[in-house]
N, C-alpha and C. Protein backbone atom coordinates (compact mmCIF):
# COMPACT_ATOMS: atom_id res chain seq x y z
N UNK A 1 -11.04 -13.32 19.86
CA UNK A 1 -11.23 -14.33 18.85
C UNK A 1 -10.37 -13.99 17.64
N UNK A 2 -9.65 -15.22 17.11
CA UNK A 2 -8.78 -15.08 15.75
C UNK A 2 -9.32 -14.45 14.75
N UNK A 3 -10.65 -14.92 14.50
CA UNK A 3 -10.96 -14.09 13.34
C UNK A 3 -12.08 -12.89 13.31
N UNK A 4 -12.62 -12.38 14.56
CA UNK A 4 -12.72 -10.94 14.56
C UNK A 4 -11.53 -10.24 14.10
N UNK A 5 -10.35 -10.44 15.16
CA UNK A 5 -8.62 -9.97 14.84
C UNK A 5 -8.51 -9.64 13.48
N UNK A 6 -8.74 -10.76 12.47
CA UNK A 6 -8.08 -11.10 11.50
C UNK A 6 -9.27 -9.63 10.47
N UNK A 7 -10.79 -9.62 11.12
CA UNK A 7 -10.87 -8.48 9.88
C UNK A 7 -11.27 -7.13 10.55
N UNK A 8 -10.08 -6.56 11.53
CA UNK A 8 -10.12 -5.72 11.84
C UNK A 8 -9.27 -4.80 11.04
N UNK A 9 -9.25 -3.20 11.18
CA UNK A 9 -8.56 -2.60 9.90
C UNK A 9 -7.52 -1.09 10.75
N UNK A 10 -6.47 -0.80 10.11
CA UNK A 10 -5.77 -0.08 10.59
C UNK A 10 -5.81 1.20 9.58
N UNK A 11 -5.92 2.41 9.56
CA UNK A 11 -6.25 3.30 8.87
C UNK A 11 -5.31 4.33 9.09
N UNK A 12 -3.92 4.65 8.75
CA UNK A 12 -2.98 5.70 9.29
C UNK A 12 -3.17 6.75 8.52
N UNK A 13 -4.48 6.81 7.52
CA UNK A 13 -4.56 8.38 7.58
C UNK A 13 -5.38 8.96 8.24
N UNK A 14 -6.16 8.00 8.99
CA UNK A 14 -7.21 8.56 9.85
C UNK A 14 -6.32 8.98 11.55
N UNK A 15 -6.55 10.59 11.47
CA UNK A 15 -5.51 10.82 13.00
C UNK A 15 -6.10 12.10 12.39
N UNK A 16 -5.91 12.62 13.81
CA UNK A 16 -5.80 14.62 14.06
C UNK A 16 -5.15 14.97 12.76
N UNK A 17 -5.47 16.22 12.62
CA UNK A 17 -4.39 17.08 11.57
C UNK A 17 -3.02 17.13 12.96
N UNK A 18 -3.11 17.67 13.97
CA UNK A 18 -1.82 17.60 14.55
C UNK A 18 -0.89 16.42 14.98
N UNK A 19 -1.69 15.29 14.08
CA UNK A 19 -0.70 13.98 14.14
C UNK A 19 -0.26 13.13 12.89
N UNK A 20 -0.26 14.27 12.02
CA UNK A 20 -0.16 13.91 10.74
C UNK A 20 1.07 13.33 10.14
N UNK A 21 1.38 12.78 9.22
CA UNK A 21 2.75 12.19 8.34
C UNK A 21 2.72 12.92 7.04
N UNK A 22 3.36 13.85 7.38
CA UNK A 22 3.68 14.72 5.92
C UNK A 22 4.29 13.95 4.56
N UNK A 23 4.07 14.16 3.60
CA UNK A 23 4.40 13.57 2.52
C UNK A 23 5.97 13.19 2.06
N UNK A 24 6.30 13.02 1.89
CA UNK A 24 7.84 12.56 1.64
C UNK A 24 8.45 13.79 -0.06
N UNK A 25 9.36 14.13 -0.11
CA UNK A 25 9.54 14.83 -1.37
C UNK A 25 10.61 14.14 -2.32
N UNK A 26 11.21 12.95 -1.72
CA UNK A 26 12.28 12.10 -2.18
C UNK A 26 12.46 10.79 -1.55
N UNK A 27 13.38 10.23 -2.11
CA UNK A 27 13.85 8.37 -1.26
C UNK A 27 14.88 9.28 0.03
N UNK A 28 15.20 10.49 -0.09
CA UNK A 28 16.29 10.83 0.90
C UNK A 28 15.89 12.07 1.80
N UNK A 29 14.62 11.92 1.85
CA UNK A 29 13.90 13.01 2.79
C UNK A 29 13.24 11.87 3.91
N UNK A 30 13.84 12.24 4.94
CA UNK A 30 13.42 11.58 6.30
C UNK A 30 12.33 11.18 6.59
N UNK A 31 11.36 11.67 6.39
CA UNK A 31 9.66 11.85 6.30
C UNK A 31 9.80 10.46 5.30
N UNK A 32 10.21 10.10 4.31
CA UNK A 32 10.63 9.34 3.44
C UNK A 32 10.02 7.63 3.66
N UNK A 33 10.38 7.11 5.08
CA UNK A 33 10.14 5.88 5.69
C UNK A 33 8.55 5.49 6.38
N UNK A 34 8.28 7.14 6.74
CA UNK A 34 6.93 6.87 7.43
C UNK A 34 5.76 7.00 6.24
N UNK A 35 6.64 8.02 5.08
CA UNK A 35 5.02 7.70 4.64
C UNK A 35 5.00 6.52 3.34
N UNK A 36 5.89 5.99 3.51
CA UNK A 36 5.78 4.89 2.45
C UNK A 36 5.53 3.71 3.19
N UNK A 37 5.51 3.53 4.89
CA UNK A 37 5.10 2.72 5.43
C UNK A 37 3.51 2.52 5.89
N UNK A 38 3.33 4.19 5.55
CA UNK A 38 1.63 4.48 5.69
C UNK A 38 1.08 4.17 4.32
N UNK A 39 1.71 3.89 3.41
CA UNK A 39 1.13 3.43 1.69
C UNK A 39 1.08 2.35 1.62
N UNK A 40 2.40 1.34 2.00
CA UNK A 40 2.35 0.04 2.10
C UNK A 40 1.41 -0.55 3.02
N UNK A 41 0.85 -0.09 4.26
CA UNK A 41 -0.03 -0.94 5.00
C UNK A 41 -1.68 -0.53 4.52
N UNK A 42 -1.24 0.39 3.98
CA UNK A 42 -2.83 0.91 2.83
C UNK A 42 -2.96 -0.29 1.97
N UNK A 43 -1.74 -0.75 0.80
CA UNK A 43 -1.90 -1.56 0.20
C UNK A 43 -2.22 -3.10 0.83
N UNK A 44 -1.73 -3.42 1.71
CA UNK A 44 -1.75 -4.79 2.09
C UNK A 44 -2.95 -4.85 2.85
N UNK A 45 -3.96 -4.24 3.40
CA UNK A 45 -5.21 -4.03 3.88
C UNK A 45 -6.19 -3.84 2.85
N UNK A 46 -6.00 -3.62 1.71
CA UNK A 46 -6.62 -4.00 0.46
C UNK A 46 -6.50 -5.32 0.37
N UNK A 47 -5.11 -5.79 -0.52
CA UNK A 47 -4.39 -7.10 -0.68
C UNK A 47 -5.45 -7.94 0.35
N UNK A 48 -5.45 -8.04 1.53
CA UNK A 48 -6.05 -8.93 2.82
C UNK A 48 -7.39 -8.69 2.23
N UNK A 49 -8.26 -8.14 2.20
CA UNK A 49 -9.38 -7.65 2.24
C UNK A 49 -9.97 -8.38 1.06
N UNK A 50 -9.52 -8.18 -0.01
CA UNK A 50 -9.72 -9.10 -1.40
C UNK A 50 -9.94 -10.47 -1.24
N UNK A 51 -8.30 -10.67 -0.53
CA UNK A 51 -7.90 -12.52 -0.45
C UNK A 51 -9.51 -13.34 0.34
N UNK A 52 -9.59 -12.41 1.35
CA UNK A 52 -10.87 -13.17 2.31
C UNK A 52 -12.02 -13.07 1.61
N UNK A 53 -12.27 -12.12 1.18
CA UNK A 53 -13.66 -12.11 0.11
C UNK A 53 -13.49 -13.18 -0.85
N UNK A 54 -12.16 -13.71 -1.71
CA UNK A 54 -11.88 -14.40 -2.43
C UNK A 54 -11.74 -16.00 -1.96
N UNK A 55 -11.20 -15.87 -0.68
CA UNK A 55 -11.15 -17.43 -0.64
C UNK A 55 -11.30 -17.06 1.18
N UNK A 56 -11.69 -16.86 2.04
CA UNK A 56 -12.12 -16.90 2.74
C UNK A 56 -11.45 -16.89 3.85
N UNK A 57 -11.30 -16.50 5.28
CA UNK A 57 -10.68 -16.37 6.55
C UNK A 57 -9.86 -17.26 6.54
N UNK A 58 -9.12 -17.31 6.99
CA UNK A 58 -7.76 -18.24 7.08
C UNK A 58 -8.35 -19.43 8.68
N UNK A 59 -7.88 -20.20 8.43
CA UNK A 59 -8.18 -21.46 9.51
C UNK A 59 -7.09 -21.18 10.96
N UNK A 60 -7.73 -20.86 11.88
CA UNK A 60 -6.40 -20.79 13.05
C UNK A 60 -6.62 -22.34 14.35
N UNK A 61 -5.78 -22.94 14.10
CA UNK A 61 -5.19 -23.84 15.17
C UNK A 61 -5.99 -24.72 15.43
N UNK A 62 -7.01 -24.62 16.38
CA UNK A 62 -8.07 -26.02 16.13
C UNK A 62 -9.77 -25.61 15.89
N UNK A 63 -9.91 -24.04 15.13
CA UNK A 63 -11.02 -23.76 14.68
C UNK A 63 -11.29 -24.30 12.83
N UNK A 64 -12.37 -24.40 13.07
CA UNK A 64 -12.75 -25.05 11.67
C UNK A 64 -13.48 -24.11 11.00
């Protein structure tokens, strides 16, 4: 169902310590991409999380 989907949650700091994403120390440290991609989907799982509390599940296709 669309909107179980829709408030399910992805958590990339939750993993083993041996599957971890070490911190980044610069824009030019390799590590660099993953963990600012693990911050950004932190933020936008907030962002989402707000919007639906605020105005409510989004409408999919021919559910009302």
């Amino acid at each position: 169902d669309a909107v179980d989907s829709e408030r399910m949650e992805f958590n990339g700091s939750h993993h083993p310590p041996t599957m971890g994403v070490p911190a980044a120390t610069g824009p030019f440290d390799p590590r660099s991409l993953a963990d600012s991609e693990r911050r950004v989907i932190a933020r936008l799982q907030r962002l989402r999380k707000w919007m639906y509390g605020s105005f409510g599940l989004p409408s999919f296709g021919g559910e009302a």
